[in-house]
Structures are given as C-alpha cells and as structure tokens.
N, C-alpha and C. Protein backbone atom coordinates (compact mmCIF):
# COMPACT_ATOMS: atom_id res chain seq x y z
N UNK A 1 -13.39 -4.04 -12.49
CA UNK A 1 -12.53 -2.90 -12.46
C UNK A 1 -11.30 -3.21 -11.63
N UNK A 2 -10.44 -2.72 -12.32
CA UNK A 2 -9.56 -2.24 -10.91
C UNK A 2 -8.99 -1.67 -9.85
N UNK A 3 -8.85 -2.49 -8.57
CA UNK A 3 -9.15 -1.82 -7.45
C UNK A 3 -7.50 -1.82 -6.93
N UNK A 4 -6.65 -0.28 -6.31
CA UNK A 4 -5.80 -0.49 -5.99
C UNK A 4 -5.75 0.09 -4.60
N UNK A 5 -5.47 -0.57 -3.12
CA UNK A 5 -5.79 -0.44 -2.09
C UNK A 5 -4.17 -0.61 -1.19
N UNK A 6 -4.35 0.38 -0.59
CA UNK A 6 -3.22 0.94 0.46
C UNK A 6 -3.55 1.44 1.85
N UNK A 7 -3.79 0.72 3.17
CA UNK A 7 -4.19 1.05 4.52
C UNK A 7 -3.75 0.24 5.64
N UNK A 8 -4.29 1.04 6.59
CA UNK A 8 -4.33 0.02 7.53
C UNK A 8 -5.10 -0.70 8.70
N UNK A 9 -5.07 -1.43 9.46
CA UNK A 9 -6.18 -1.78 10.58
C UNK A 9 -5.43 -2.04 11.86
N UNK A 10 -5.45 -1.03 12.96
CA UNK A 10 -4.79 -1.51 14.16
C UNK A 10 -3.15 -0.90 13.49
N UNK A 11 -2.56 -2.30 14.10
CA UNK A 11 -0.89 -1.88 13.68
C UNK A 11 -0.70 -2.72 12.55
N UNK A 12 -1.65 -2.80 11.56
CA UNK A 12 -1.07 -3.66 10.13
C UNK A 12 -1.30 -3.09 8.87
N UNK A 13 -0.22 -2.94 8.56
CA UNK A 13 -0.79 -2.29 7.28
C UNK A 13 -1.03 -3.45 6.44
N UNK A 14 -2.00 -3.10 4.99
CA UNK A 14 -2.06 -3.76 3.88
C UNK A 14 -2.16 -3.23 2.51
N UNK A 15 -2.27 -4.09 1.71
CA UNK A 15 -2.40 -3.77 0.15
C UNK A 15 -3.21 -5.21 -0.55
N UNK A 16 -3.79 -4.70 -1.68
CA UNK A 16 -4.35 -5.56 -2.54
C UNK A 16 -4.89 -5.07 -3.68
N UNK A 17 -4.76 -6.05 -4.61
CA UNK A 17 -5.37 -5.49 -5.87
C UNK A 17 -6.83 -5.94 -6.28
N UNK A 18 -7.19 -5.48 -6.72
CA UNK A 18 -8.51 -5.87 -6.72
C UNK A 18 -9.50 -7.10 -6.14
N UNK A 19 -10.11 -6.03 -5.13
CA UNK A 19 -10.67 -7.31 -3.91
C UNK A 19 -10.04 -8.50 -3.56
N UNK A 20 -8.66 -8.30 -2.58
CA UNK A 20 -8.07 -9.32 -2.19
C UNK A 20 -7.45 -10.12 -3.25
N UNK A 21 -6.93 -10.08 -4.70
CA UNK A 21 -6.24 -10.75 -5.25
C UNK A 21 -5.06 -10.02 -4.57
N UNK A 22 -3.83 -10.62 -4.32
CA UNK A 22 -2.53 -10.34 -4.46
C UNK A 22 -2.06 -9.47 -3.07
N UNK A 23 -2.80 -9.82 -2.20
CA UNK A 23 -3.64 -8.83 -0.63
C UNK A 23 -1.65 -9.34 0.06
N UNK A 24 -1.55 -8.23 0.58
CA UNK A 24 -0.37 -8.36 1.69
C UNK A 24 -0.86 -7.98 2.82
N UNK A 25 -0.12 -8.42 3.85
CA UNK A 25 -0.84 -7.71 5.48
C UNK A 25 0.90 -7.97 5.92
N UNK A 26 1.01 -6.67 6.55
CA UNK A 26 2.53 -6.56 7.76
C UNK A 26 1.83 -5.61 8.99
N UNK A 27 2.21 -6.82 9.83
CA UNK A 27 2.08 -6.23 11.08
C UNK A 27 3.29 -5.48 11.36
N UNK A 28 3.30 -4.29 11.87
CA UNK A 28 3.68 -3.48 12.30
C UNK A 28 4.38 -2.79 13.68
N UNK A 29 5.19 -2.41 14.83
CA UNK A 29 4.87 -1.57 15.76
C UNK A 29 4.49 -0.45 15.47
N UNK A 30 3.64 -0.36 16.92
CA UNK A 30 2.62 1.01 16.85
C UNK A 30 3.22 2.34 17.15
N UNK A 31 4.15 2.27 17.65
CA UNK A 31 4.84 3.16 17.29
C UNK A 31 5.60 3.58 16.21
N UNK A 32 5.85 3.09 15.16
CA UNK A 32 5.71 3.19 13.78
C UNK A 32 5.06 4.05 12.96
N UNK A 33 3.75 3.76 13.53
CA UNK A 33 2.69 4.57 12.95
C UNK A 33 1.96 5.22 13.91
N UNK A 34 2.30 5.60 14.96
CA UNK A 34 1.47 6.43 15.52
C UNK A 34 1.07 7.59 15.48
N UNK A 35 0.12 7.84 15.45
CA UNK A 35 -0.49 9.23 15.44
C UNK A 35 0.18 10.47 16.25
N UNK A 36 0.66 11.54 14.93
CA UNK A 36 1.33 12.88 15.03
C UNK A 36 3.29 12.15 14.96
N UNK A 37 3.34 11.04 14.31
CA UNK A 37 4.56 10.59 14.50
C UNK A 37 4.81 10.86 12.24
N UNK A 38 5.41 10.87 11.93
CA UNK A 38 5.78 11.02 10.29
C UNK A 38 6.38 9.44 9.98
N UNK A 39 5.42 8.81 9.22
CA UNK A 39 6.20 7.79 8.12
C UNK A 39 5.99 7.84 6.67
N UNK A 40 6.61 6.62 6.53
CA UNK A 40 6.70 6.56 5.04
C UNK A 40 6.18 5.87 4.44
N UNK A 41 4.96 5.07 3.54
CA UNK A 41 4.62 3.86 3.24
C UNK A 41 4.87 4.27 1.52
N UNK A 42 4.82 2.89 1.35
CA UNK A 42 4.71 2.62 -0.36
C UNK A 42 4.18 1.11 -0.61
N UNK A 43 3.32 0.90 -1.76
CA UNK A 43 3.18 0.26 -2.41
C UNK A 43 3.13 -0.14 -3.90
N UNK A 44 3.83 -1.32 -3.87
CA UNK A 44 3.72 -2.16 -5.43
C UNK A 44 2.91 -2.58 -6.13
N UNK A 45 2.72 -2.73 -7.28
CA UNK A 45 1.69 -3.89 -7.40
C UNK A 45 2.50 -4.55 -8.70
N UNK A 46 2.43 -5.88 -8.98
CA UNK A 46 2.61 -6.23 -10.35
C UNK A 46 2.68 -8.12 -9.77
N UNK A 47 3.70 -8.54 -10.58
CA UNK A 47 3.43 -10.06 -10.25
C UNK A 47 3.72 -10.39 -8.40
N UNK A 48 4.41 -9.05 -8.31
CA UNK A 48 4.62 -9.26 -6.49
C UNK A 48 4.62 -7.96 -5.82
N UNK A 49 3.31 -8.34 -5.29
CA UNK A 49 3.27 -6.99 -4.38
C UNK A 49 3.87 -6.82 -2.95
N UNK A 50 3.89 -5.57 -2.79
CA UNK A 50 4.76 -5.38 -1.65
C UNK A 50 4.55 -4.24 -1.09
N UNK A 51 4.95 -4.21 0.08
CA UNK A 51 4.74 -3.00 0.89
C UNK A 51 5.98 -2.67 1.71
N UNK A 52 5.91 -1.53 2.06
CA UNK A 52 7.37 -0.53 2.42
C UNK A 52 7.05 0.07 3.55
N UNK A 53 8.18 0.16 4.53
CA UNK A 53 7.75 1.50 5.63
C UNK A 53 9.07 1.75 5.97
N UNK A 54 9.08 3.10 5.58
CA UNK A 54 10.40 3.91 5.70
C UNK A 54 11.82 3.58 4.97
N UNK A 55 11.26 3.18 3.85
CA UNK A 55 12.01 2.98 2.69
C UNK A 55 12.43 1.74 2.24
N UNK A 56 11.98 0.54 3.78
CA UNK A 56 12.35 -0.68 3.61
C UNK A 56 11.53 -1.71 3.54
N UNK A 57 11.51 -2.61 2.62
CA UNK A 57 10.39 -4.00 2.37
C UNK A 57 10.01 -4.26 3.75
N UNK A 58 9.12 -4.29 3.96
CA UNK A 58 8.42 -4.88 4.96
C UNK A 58 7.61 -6.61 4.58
N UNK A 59 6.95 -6.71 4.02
CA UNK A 59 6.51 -8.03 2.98
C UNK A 59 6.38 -7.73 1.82
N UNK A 60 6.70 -8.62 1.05
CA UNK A 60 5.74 -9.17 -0.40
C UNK A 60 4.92 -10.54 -0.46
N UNK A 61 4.18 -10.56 -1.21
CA UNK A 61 3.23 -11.64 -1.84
C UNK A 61 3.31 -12.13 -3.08
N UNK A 62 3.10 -12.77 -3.76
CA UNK A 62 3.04 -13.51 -4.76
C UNK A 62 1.52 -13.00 -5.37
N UNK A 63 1.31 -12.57 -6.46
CA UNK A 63 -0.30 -12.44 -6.86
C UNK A 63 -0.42 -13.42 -7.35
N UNK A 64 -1.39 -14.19 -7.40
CA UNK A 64 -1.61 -15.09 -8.30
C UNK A 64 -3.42 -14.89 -8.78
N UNK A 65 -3.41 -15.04 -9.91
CA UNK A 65 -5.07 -15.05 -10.35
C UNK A 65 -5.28 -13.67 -11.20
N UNK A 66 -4.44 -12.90 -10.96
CA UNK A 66 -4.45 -11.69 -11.25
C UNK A 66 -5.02 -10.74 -12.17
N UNK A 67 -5.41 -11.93 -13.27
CA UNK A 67 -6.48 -11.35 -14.39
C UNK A 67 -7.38 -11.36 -13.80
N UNK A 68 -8.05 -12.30 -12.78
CA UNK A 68 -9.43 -12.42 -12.40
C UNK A 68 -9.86 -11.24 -12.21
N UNK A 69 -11.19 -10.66 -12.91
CA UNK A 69 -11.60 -9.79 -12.20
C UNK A 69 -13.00 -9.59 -11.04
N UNK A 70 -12.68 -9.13 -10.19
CA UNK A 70 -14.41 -9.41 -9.19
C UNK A 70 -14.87 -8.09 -8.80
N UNK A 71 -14.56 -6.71 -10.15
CA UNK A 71 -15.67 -5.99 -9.59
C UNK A 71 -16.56 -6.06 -10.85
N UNK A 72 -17.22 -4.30 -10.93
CA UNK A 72 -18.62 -4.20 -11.30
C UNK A 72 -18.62 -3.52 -12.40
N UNK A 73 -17.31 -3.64 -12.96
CA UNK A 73 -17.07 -3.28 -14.51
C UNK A 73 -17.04 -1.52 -14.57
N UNK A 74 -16.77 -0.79 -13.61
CA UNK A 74 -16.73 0.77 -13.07
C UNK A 74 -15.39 0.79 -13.54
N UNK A 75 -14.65 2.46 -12.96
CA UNK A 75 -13.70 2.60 -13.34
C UNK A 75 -12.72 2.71 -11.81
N UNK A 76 -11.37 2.43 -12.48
CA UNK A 76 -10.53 1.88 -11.50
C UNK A 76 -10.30 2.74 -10.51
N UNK A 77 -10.22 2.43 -9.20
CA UNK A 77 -10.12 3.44 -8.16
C UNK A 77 -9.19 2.55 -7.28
N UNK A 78 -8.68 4.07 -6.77
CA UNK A 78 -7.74 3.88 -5.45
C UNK A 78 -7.77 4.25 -4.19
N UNK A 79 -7.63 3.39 -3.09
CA UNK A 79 -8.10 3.57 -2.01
C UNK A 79 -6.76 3.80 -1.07
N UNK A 80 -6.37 4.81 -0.35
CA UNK A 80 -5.16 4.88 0.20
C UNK A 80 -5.50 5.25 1.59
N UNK A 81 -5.07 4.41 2.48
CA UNK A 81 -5.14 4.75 4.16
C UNK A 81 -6.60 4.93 4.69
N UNK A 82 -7.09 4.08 4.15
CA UNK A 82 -8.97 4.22 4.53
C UNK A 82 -8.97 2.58 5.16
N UNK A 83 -9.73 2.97 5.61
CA UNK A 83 -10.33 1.55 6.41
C UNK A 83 -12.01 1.14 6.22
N UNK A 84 -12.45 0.21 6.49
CA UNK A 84 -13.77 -0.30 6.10
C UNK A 84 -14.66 1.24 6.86
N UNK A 85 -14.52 1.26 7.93
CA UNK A 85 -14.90 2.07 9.08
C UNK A 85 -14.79 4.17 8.71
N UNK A 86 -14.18 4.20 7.49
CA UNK A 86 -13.75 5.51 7.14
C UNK A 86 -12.01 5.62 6.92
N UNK A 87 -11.95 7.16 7.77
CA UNK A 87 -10.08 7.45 6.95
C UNK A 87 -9.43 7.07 8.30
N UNK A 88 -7.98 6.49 8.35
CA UNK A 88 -7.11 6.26 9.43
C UNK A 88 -6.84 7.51 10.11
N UNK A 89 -6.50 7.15 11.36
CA UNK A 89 -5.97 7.91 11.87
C UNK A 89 -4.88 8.82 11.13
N UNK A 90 -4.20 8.84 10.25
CA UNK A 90 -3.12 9.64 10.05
C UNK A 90 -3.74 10.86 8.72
N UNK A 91 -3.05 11.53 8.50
CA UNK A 91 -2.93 12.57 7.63
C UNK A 91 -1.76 12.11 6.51
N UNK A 92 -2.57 12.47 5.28
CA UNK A 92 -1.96 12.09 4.03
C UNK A 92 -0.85 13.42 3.46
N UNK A 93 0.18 13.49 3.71
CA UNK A 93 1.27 14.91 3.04
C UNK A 93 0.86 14.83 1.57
N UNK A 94 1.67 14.09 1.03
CA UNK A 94 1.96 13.24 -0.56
C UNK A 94 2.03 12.01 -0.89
N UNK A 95 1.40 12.48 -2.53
CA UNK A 95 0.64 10.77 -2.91
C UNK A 95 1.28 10.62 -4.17
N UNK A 96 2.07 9.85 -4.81
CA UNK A 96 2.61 9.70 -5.46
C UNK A 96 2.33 8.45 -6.21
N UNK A 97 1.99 8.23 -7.60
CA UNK A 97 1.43 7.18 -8.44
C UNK A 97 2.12 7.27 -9.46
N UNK A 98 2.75 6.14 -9.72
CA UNK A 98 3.75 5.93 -11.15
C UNK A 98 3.15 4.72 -11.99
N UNK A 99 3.59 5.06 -13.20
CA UNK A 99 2.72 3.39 -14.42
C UNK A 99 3.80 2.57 -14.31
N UNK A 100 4.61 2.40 -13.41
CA UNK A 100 5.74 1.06 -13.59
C UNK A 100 5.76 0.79 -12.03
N UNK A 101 6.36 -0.39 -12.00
CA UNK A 101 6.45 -0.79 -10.06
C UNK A 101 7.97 -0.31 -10.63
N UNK A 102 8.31 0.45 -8.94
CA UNK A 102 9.55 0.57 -8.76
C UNK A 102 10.00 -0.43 -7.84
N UNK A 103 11.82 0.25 -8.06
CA UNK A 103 12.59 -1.08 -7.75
C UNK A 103 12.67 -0.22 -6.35
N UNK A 104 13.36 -1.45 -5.01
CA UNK A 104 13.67 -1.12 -3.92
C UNK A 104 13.91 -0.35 -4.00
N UNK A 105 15.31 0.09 -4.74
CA UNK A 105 16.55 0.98 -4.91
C UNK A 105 16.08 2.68 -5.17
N UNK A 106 14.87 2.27 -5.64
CA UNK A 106 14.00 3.52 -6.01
C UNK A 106 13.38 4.15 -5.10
N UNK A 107 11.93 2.97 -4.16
CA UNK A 107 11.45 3.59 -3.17
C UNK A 107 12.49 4.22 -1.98
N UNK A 108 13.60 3.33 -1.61
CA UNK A 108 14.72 3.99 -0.34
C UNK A 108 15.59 5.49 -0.79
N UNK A 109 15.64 5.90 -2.23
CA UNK A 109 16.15 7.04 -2.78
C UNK A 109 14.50 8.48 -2.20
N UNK A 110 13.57 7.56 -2.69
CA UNK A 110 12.35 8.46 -2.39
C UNK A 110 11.88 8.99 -0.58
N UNK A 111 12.30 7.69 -0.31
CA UNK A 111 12.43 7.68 1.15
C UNK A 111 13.06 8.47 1.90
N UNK A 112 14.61 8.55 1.44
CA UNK A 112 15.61 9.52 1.74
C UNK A 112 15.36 10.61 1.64
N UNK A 113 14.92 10.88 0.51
CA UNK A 113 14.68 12.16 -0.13
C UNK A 113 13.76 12.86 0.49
N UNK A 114 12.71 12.05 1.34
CA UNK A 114 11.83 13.08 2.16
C UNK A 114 11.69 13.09 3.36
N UNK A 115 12.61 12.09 3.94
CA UNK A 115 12.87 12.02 5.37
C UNK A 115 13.10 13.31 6.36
C-alpha cells in the first residue's frame, strides 16, 4: 500500500513515502516549532520529495525505488504529525491534500495566504 507520512521527532521534521522510500529529515530550530507558537508545514511527494516550513523549502530528496512496494497490500493511509510514540506536540488547524505536487510558487502563495 501506500503510505504517505508527515511529522516530526524532537526538532526534525520528516516525510516519506511508503516505509522510508523517498524519507526526508530537516532539522529544524525549536523555536520554529514550538509548542502554542503557529507554523506552516507542507509536503511533496513525487520523483522529489520535499518539505516546507513557512512557505520555504527546507530539503528535498531524490526518491528512488519508488515502485517498490513494502506494505501489506491494505489501503493507502496518511500519517500527519504523529510520531512512533503517538500525536506531536502540536495541534493540527488545516489539512490540505491535492492529486498533483505543487510548485514552490504555490506552497509560498498558500503560506501567505494563511499567515
């Protein structure tokens, strides 16, 4: 199946597509994300994933393998701001899921827009 994953651990956020294919990690300041503070994250997925905070690239990755699949043949789920351990510290406002990766130019308009 596919797995589409958005969180973080400590001060890093990550992403990956199904069990660690195409996995990004950005370390972060913690003040960034600290708790009762408002940000912004986004993620990509497609031949290069990427991750955003506050409208701006933070990393991308390269996927490679990307057909591989390593789950259990279920249906595709998404995991946003959870950690192995349960939910992050923060509170989720809005969740927003589109069928195309957007361009920079897109997430920093979205960014703006709810700043």
């Amino acid at each position: 199946y596919e797995e589409y994953v958005l969180g973080n651990k400590g001060n890093a956020l990550f992403s990956e597509f199904s069990r660690g294919i195409g996995r990004v990690n950005a370390s972060v300041a913690k003040e960034d994300i600290a708790p009762g503070k408002w940000f912004h994250i986004a993620a990509t997925f497609g031949n290069e994933n990427r991750i955003y905070l506050n409208g701006e690239l933070i990393r991308a990755e390269q996927v490679h393998n990307k057909n591989v699949r390593r789950g259990s043949g279920r249906a595709p789920k998404i995991d946003l701001m959870v950690t192995r351990k349960g939910v992050t510290n923060a509170a989720m406002d809005e969740c927003l899921i589109y069928d195309r990766v957007l361009s920079p130019e897109e997430i920093k308009t979205i960014y703006d827009a709810q700043k």
